[in-house]
N, C-alpha and C. Protein backbone atom coordinates (compact mmCIF):
# COMPACT_ATOMS: atom_id res chain seq x y z
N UNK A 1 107.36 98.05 107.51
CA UNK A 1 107.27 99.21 106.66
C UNK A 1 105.86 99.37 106.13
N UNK A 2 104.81 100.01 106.76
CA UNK A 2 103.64 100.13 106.67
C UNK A 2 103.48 100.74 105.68
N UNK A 3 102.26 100.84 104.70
CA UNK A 3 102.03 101.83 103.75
C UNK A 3 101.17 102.56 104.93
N UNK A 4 100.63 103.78 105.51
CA UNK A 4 99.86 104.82 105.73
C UNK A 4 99.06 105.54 105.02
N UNK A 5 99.31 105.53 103.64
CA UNK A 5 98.41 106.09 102.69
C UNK A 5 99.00 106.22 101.75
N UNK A 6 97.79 106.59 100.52
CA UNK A 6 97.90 106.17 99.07
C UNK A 6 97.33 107.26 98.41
N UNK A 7 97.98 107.74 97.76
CA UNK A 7 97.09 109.25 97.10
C UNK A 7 97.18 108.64 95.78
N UNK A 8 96.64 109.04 94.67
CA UNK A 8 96.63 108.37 93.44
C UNK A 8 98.02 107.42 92.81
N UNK A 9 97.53 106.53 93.24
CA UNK A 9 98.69 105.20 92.93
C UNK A 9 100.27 105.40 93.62
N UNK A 10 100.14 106.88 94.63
CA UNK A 10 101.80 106.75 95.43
C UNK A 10 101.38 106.58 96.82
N UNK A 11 102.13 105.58 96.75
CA UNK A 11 102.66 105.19 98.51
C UNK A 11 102.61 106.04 99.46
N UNK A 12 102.16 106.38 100.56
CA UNK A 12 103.18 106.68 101.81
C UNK A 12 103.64 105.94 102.77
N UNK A 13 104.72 105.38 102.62
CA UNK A 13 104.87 104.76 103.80
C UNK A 13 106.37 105.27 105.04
N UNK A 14 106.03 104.45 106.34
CA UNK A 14 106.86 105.15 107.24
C UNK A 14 107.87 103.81 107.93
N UNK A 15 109.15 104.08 107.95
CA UNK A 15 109.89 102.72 108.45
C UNK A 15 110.13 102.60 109.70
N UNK A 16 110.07 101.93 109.78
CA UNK A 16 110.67 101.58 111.61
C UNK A 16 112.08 101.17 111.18
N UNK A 17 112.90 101.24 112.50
CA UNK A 17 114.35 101.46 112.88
C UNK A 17 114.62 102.32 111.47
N UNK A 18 114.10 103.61 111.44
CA UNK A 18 114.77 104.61 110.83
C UNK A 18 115.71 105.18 111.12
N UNK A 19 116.46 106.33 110.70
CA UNK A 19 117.38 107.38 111.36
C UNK A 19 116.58 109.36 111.19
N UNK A 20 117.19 109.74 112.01
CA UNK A 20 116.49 111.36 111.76
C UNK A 20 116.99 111.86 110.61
N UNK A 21 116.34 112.87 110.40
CA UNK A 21 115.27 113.79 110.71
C UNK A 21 113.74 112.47 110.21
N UNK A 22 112.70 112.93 111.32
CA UNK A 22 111.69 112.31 110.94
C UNK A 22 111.05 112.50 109.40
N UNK A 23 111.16 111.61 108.87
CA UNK A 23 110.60 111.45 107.43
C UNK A 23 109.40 110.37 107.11
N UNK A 24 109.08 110.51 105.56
CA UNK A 24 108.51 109.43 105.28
C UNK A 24 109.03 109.22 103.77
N UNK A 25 108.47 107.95 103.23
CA UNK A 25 108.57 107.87 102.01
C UNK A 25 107.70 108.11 100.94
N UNK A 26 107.84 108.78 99.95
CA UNK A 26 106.43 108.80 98.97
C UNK A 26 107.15 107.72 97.52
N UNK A 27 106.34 106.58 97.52
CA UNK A 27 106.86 105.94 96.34
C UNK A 27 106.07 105.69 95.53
N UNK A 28 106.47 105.93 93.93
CA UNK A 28 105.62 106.27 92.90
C UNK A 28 106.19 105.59 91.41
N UNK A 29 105.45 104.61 91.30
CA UNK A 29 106.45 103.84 89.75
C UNK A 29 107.91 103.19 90.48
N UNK A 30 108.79 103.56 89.70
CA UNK A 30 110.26 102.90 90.13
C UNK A 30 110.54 104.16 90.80
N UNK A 31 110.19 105.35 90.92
CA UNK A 31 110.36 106.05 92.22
C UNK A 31 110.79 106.40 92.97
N UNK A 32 111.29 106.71 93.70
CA UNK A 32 111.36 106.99 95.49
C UNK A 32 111.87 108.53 96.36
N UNK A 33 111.05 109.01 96.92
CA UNK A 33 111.04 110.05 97.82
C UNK A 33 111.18 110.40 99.30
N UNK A 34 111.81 111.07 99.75
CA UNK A 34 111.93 111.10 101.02
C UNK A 34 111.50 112.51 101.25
N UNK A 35 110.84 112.28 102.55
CA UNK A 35 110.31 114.34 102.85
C UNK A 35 110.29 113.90 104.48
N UNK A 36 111.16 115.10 104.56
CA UNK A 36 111.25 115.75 106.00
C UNK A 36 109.36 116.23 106.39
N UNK A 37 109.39 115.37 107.90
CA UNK A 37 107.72 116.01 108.03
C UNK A 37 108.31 117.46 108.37
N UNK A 38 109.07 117.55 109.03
CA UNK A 38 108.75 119.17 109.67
C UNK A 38 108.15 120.11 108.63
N UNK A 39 109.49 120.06 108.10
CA UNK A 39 109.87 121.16 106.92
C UNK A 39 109.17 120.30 105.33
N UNK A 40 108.82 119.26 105.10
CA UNK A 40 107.93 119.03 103.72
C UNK A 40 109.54 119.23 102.84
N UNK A 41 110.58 119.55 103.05
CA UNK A 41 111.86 119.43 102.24
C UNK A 41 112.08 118.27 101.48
N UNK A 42 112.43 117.63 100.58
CA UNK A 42 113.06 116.67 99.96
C UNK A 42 114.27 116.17 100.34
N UNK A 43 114.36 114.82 101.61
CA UNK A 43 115.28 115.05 101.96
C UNK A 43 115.99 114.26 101.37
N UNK A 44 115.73 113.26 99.96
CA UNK A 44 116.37 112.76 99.38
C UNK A 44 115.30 111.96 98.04
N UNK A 45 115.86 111.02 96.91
CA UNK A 45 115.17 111.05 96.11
C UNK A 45 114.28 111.82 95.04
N UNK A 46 113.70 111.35 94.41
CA UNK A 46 112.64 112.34 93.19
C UNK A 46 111.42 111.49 92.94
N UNK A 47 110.67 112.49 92.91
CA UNK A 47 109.42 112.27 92.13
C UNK A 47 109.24 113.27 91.21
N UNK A 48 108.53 112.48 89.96
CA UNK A 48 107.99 113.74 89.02
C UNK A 48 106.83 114.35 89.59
N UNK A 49 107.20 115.96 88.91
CA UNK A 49 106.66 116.92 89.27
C UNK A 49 104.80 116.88 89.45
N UNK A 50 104.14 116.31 88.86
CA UNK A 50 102.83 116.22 89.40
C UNK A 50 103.04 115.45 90.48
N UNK A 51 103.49 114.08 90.77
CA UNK A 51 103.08 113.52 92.06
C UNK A 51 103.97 114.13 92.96
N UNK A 52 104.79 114.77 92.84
CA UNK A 52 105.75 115.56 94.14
C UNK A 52 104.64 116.62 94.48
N UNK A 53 103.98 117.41 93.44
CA UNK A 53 102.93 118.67 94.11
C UNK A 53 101.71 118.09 94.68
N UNK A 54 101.51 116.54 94.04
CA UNK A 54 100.31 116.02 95.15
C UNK A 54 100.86 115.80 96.19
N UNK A 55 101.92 115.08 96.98
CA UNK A 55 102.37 114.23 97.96
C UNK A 55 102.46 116.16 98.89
N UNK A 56 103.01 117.28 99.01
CA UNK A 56 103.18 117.74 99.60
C UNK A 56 101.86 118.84 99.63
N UNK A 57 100.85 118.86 98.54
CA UNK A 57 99.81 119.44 99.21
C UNK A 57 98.91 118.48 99.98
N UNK A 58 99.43 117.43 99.75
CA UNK A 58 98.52 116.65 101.05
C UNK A 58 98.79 116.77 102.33
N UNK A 59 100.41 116.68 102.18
CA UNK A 59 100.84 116.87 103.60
C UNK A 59 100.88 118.42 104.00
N UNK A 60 100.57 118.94 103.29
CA UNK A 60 100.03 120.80 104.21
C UNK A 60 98.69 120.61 105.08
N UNK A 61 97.84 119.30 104.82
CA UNK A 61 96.34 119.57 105.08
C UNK A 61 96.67 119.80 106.49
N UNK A 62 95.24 119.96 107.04
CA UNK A 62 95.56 120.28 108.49
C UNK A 62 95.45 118.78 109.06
N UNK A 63 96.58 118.82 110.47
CA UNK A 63 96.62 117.37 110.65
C UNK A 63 97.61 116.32 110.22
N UNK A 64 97.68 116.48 109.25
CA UNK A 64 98.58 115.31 108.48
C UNK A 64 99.91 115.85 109.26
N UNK A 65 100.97 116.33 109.16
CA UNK A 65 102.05 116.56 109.84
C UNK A 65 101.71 115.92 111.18
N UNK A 66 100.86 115.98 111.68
CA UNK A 66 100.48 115.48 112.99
C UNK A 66 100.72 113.94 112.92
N UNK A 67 100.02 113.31 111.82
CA UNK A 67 99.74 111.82 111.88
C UNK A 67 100.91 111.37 111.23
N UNK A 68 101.63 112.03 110.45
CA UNK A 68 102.41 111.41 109.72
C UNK A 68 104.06 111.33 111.15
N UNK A 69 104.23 112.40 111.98
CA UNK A 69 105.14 112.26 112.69
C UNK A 69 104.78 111.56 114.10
N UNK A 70 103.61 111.23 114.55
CA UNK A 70 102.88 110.16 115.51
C UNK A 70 103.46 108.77 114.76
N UNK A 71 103.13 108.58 112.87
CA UNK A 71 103.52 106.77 112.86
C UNK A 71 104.89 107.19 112.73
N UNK A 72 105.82 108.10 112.72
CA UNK A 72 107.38 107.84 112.94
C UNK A 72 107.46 107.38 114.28
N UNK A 73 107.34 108.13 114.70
CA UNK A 73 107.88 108.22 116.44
C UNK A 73 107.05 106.91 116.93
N UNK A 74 105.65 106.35 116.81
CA UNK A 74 105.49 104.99 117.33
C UNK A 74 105.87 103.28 116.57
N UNK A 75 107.14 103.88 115.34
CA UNK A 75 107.26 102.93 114.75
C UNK A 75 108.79 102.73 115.40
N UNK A 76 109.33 104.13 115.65
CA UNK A 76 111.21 104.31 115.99
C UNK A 76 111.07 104.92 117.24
N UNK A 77 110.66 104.33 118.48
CA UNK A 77 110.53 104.89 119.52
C UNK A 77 111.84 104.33 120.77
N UNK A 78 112.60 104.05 119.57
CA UNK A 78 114.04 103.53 120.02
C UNK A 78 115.08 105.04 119.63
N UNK A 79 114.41 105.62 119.04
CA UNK A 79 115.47 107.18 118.20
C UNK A 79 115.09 108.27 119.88
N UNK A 80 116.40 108.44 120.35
CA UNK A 80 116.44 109.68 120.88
C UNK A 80 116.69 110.97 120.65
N UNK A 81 115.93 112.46 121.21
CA UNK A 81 116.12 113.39 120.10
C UNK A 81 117.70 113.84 120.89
């Protein structure tokens, strides 16, 4: 369970032997978030509202959707779509 990146003191990290939809985690304090890369949805968990609006304007940048669903898929490359 790699961290991938760290935006002011929250986690991102991505798991291997996950399940779909491709996600990651954003963890922050006692924490924990889940976001759909496609869609940036919440697909489970909370973060408070400042680090939830950092964690998903990061992931709008250009690119990031890219890198962030490359370390799913080469961490769970056991998940068929």
């Amino acid at each position: 369970m790699p961290t991938i990146h760290i935006i002011n003191s929250i986690k991102i990290d991505v798991y291997a032997r996950e399940h779909m939809p491709p996600h990651f985690h954003a963890l922050y304090a006692e924490h924990e978030m889940l976001v759909e890369i496609a869609t940036l949805a919440t697909y489970a968990g909370w973060l408070p509202p400042k680090q939830h609006r950092l964690i998903i304007q990061w992931a709008q940048m250009p690119g990031i959707k890219d890198f962030l669903l490359d370390n799913f898929k080469s961490l769970n490359s056991n998940i068929r779509k």
